[in-house]
Structure formats: C-alpha cells, structure tokens
PDB file of N, CA and C in Angstrom:
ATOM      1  N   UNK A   1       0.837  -1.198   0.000  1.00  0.00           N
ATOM      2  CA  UNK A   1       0.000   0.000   0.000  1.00  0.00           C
ATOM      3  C   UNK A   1       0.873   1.249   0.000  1.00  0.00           C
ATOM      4  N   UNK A   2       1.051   2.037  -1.486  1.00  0.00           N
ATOM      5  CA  UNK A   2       1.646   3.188  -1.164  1.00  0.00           C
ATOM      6  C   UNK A   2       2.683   3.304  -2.712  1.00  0.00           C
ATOM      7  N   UNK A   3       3.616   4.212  -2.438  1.00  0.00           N
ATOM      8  CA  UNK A   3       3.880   4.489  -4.138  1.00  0.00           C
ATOM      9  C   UNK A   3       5.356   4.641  -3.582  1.00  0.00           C
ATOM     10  N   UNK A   4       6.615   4.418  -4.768  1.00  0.00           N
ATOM     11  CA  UNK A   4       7.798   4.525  -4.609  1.00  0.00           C
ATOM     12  C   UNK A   4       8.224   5.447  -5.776  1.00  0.00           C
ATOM     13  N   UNK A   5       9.135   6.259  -5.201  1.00  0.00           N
ATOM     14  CA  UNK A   5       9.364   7.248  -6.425  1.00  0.00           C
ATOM     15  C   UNK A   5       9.056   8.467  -6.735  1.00  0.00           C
ATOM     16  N   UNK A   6       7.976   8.306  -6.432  1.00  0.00           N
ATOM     17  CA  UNK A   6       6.985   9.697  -7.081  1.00  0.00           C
ATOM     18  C   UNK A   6       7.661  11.123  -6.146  1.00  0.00           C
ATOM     19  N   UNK A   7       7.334  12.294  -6.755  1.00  0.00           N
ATOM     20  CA  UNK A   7       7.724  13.453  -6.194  1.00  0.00           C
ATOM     21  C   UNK A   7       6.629  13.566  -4.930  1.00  0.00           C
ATOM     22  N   UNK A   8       7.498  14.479  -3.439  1.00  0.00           N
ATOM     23  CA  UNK A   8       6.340  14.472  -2.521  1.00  0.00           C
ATOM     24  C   UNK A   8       6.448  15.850  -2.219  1.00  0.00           C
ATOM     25  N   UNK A   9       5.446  16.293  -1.625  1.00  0.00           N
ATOM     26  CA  UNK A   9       5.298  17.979  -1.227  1.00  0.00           C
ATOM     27  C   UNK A   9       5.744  17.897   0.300  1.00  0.00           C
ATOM     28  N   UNK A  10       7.137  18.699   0.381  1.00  0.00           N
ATOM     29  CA  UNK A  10       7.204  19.178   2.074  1.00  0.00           C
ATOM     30  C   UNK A  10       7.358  20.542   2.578  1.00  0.00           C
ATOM     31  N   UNK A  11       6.470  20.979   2.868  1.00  0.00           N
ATOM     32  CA  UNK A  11       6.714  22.553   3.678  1.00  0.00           C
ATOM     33  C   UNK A  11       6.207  23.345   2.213  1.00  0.00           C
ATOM     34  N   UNK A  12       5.374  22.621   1.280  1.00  0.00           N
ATOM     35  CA  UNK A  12       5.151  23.326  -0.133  1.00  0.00           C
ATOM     36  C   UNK A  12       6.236  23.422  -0.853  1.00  0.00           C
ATOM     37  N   UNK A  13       7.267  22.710  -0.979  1.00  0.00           N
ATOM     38  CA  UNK A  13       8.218  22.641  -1.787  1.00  0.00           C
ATOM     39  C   UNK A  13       8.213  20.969  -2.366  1.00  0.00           C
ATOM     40  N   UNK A  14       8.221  20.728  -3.735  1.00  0.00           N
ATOM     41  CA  UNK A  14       8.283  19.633  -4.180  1.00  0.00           C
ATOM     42  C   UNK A  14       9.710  18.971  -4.124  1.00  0.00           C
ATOM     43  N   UNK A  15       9.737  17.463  -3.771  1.00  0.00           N
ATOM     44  CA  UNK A  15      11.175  17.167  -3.451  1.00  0.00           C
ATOM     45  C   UNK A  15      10.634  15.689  -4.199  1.00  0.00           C
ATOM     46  N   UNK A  16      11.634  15.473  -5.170  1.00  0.00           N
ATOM     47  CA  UNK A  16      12.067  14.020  -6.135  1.00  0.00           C
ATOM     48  C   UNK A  16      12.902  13.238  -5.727  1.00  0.00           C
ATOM     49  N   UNK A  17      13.034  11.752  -6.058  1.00  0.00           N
ATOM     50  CA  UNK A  17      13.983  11.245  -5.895  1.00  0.00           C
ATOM     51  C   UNK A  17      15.122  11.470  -6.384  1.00  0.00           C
ATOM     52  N   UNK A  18      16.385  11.467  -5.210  1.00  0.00           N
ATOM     53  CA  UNK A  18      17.511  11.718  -6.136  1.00  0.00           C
ATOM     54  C   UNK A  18      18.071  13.683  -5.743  1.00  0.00           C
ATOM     55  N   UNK A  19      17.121  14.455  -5.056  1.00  0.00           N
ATOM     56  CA  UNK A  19      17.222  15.560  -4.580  1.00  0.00           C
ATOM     57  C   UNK A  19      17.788  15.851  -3.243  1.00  0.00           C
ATOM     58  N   UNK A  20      18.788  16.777  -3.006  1.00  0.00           N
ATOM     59  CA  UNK A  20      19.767  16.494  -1.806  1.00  0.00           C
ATOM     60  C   UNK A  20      19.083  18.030  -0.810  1.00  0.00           C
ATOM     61  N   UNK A  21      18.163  17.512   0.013  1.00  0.00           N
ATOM     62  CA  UNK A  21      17.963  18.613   1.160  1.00  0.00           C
ATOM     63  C   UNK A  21      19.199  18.345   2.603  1.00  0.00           C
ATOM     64  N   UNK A  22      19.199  19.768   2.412  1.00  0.00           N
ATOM     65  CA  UNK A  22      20.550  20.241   3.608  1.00  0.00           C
ATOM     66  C   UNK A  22      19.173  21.169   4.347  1.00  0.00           C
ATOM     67  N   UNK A  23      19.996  21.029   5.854  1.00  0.00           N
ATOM     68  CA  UNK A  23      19.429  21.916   7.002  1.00  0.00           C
ATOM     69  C   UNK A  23      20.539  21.904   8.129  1.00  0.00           C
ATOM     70  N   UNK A  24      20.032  23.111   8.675  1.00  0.00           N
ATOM     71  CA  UNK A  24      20.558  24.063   9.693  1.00  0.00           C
ATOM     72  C   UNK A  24      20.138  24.378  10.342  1.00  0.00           C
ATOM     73  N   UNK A  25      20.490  25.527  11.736  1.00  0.00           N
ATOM     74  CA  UNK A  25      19.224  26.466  12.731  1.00  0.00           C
ATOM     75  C   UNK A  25      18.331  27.447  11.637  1.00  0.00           C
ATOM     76  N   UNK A  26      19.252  27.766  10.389  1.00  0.00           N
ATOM     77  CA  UNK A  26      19.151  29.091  10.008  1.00  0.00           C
ATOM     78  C   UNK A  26      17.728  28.781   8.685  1.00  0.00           C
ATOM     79  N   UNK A  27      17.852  27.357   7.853  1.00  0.00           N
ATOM     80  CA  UNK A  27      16.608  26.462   7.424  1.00  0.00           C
ATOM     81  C   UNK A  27      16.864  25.725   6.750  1.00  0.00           C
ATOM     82  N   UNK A  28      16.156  25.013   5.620  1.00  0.00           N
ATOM     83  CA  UNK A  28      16.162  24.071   4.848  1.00  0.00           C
ATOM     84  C   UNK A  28      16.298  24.362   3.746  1.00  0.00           C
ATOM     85  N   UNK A  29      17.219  23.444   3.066  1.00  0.00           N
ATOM     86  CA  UNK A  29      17.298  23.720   1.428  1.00  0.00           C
ATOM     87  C   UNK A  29      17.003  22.592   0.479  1.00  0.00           C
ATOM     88  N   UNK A  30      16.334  22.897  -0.581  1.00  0.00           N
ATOM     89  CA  UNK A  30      16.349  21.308  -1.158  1.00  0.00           C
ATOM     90  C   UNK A  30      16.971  21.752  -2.718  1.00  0.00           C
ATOM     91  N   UNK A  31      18.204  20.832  -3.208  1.00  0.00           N
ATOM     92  CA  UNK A  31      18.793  20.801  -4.049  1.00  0.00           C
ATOM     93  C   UNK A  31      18.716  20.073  -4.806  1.00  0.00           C
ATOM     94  N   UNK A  32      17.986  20.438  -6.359  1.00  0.00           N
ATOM     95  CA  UNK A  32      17.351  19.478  -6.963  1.00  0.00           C
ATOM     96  C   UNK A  32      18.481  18.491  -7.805  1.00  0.00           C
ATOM     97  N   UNK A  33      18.455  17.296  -8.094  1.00  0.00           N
ATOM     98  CA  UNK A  33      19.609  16.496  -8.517  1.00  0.00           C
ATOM     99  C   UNK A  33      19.925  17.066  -9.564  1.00  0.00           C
ATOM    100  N   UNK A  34      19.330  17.487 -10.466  1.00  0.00           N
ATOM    101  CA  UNK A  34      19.961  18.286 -11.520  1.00  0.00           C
ATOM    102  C   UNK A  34      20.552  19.350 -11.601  1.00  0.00           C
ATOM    103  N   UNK A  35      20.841  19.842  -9.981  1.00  0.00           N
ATOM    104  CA  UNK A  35      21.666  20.916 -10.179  1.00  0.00           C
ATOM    105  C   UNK A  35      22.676  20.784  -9.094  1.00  0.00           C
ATOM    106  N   UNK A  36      22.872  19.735  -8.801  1.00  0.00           N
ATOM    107  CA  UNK A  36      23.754  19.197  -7.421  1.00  0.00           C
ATOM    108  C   UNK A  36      25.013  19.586  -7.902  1.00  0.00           C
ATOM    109  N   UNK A  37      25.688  18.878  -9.214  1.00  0.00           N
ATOM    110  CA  UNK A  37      26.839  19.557  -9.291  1.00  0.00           C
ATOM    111  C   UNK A  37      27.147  21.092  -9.718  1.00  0.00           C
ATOM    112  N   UNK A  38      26.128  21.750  -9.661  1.00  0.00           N
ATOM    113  CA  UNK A  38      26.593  23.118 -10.180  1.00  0.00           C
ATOM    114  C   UNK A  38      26.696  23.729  -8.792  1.00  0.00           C
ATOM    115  N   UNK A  39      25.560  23.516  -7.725  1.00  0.00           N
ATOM    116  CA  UNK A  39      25.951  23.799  -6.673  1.00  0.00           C
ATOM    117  C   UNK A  39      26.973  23.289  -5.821  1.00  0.00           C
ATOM    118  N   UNK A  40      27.435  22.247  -5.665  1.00  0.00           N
ATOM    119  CA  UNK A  40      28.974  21.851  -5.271  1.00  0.00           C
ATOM    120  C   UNK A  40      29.989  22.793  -5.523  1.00  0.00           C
ATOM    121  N   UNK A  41      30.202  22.565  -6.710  1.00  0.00           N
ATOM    122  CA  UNK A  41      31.262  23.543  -7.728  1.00  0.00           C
ATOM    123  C   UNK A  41      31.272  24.915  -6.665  1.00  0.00           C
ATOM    124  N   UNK A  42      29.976  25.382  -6.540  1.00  0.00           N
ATOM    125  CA  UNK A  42      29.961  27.162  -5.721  1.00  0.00           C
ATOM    126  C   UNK A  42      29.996  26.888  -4.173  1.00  0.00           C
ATOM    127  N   UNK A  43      30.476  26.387  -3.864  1.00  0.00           N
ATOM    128  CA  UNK A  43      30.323  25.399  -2.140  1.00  0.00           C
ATOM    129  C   UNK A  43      31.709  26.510  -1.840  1.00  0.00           C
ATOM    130  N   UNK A  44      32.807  26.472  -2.713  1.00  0.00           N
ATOM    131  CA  UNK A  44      34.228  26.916  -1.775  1.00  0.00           C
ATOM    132  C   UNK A  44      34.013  28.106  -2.441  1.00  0.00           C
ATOM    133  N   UNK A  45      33.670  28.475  -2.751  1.00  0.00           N
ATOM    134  CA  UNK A  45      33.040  30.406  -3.379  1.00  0.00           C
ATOM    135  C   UNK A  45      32.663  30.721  -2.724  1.00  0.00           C
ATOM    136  N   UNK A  46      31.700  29.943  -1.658  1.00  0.00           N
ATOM    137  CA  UNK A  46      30.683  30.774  -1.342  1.00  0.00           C
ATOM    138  C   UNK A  46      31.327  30.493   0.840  1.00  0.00           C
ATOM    139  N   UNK A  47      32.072  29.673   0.630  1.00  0.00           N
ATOM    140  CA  UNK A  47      32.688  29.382   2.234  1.00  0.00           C
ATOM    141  C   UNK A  47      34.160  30.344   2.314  1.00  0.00           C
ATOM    142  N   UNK A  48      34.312  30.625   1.031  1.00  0.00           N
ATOM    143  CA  UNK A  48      35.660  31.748   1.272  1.00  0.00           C
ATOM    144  C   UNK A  48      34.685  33.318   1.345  1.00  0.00           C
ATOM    145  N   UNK A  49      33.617  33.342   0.679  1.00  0.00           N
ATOM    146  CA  UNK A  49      33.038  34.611   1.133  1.00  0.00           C
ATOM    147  C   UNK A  49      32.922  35.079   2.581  1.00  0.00           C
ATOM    148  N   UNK A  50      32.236  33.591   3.163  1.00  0.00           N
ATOM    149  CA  UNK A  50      31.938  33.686   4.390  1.00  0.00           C
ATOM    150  C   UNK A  50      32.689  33.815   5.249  1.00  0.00           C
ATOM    151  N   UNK A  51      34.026  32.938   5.327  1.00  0.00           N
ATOM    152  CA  UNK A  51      34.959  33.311   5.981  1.00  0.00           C
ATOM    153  C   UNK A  51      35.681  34.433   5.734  1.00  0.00           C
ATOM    154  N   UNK A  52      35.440  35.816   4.961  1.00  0.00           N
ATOM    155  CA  UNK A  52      36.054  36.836   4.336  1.00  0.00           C
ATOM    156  C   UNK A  52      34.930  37.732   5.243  1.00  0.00           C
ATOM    157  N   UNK A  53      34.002  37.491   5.057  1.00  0.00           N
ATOM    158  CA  UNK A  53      32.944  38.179   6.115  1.00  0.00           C
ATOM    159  C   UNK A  53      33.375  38.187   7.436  1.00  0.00           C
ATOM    160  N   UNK A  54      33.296  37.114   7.933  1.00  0.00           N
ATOM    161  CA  UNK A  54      33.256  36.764   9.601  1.00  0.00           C
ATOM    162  C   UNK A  54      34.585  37.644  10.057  1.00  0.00           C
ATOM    163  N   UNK A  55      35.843  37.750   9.332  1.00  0.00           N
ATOM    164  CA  UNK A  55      36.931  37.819   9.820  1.00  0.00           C
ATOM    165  C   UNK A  55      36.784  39.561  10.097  1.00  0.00           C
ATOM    166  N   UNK A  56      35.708  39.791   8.819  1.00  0.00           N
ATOM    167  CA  UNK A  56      35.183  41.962   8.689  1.00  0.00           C
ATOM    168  C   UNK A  56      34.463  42.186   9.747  1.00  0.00           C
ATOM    169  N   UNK A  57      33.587  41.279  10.321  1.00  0.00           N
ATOM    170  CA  UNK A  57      32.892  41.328  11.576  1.00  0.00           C
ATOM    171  C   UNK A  57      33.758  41.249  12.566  1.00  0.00           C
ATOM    172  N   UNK A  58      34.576  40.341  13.113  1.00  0.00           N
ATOM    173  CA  UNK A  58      35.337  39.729  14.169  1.00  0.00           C
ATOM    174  C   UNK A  58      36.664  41.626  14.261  1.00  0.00           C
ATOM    175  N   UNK A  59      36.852  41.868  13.105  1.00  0.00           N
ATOM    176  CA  UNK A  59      37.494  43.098  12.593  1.00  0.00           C
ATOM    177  C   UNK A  59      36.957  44.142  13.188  1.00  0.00           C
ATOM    178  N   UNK A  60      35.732  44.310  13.480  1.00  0.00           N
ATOM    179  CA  UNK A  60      34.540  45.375  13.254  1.00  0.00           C
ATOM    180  C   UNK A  60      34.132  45.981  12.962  1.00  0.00           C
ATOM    181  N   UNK A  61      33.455  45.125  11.458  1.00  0.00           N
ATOM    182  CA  UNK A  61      32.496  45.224  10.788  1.00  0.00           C
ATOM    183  C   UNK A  61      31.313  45.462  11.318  1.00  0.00           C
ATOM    184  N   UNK A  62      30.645  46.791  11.604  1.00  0.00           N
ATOM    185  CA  UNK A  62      28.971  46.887  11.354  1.00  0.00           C
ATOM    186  C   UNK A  62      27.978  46.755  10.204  1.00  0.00           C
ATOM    187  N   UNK A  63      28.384  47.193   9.594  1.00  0.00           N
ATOM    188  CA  UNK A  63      27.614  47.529   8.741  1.00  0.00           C
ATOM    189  C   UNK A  63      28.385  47.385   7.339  1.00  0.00           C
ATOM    190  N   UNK A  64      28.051  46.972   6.298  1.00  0.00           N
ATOM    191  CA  UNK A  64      29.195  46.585   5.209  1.00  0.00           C
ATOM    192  C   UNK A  64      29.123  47.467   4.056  1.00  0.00           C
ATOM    193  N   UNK A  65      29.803  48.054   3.751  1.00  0.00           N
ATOM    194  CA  UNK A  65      30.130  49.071   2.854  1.00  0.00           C
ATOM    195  C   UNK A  65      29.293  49.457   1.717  1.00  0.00           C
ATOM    196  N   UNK A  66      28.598  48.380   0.874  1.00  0.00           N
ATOM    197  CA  UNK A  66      27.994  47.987   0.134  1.00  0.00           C
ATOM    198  C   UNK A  66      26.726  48.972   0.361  1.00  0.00           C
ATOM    199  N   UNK A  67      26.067  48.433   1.701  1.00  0.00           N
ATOM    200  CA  UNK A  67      24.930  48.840   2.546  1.00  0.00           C
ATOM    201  C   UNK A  67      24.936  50.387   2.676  1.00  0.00           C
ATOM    202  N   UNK A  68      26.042  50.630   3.517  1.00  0.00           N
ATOM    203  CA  UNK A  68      26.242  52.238   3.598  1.00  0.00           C
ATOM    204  C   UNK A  68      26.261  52.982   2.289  1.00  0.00           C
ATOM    205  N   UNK A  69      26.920  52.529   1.026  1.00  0.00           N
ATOM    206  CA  UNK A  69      26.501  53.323  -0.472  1.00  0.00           C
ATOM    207  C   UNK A  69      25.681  52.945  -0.895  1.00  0.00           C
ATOM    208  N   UNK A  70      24.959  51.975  -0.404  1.00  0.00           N
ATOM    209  CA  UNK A  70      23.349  52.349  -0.732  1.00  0.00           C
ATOM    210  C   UNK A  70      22.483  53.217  -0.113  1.00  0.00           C
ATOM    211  N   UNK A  71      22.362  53.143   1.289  1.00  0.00           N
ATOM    212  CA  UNK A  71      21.441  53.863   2.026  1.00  0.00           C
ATOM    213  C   UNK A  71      21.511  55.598   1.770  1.00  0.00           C
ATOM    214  N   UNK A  72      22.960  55.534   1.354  1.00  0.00           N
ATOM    215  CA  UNK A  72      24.154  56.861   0.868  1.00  0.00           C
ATOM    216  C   UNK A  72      22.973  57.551  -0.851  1.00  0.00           C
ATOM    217  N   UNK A  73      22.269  56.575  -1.263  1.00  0.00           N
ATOM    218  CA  UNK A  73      22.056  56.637  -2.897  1.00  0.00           C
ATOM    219  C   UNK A  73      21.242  57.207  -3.180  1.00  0.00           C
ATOM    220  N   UNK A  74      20.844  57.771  -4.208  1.00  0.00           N
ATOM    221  CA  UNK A  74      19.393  58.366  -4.549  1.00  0.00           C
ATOM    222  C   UNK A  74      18.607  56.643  -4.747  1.00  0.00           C
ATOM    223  N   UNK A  75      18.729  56.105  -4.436  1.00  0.00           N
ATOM    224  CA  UNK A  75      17.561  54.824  -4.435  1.00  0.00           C
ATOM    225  C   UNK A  75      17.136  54.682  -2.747  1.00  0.00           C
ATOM    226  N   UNK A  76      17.506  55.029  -2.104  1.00  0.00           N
ATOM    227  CA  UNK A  76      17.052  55.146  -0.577  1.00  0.00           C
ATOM    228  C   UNK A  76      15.926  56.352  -0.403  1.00  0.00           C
ATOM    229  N   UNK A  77      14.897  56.036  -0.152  1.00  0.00           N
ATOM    230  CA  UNK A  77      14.057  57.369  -0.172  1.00  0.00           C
ATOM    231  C   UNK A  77      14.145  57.225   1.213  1.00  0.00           C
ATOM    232  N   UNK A  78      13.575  58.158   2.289  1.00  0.00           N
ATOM    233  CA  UNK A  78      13.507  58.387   3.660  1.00  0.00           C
ATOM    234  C   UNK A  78      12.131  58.840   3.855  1.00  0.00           C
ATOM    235  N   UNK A  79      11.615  58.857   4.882  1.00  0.00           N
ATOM    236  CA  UNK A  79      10.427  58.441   5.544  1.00  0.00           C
ATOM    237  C   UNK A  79      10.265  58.824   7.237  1.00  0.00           C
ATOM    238  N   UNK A  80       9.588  59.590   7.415  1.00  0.00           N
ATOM    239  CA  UNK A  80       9.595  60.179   9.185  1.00  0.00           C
ATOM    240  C   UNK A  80       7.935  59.514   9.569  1.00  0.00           C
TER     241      UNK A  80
END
C-alpha cells in the first residue's frame, strides 16, 4: 500500500527522488539532482566569502560598505 518514487510535497516545496535537502538552525534547502553539481562547484566560493565576512565582523564590521553606499544613494528614499 503506497507508491515509490513519485515526487512528494514538504513545507510546499516539491522534493524528487535523487534531490539532496541540507538543514541548519538558520533552514532548509532542497537541491534538486539536476543541479547538485553546479551547486557543489559554488560550495568553496561561497565558504571563502563567508569566511572573508566573519573575519570583517570579528574586525569590526557593522555595517558593510555595500549597505552604507546604498542607504548613501538616490535609491534610498527616507520616511519620518
């Protein structure tokens, strides 16, 4: 009684066989098999960012530069 295979709905996200969900405190990801190796590949891209971050924080980093020339921009409108 019951089906093998088939795609199932969790949390409203469809997950297939063969699809690699990762989780954390921070949430869940589901990585569909057809794109497993493209996301691998960006795994140490994206862990040298992070550790390039943490070290600007640990540094003291508030607020990241990026942020400040934006808020800095004519695309920031202000609001009282």
């Amino acid at each position: 009684p019951g089906s093998v295979g088939f795609p199932v709905q969790i949390g409203g996200q469809e997950v297939e066989t063969g699809d690699m969900i990762v989780a954390d405190q921070d949430g869940v990801v589901v990585v569909p098999f057809e794109r497993l190796d493209e996301v691998i590949k960006s795994l140490e891209r994206i862990g040298k960012l992070e550790a390039s971050l943490d070290a600007e924080v640990a540094a003291g980093l508030k607020v990241p530069t990026w942020v400040e020339d934006y808020l800095e921009s004519d695309k920031t409108v202000r609001r009282d």
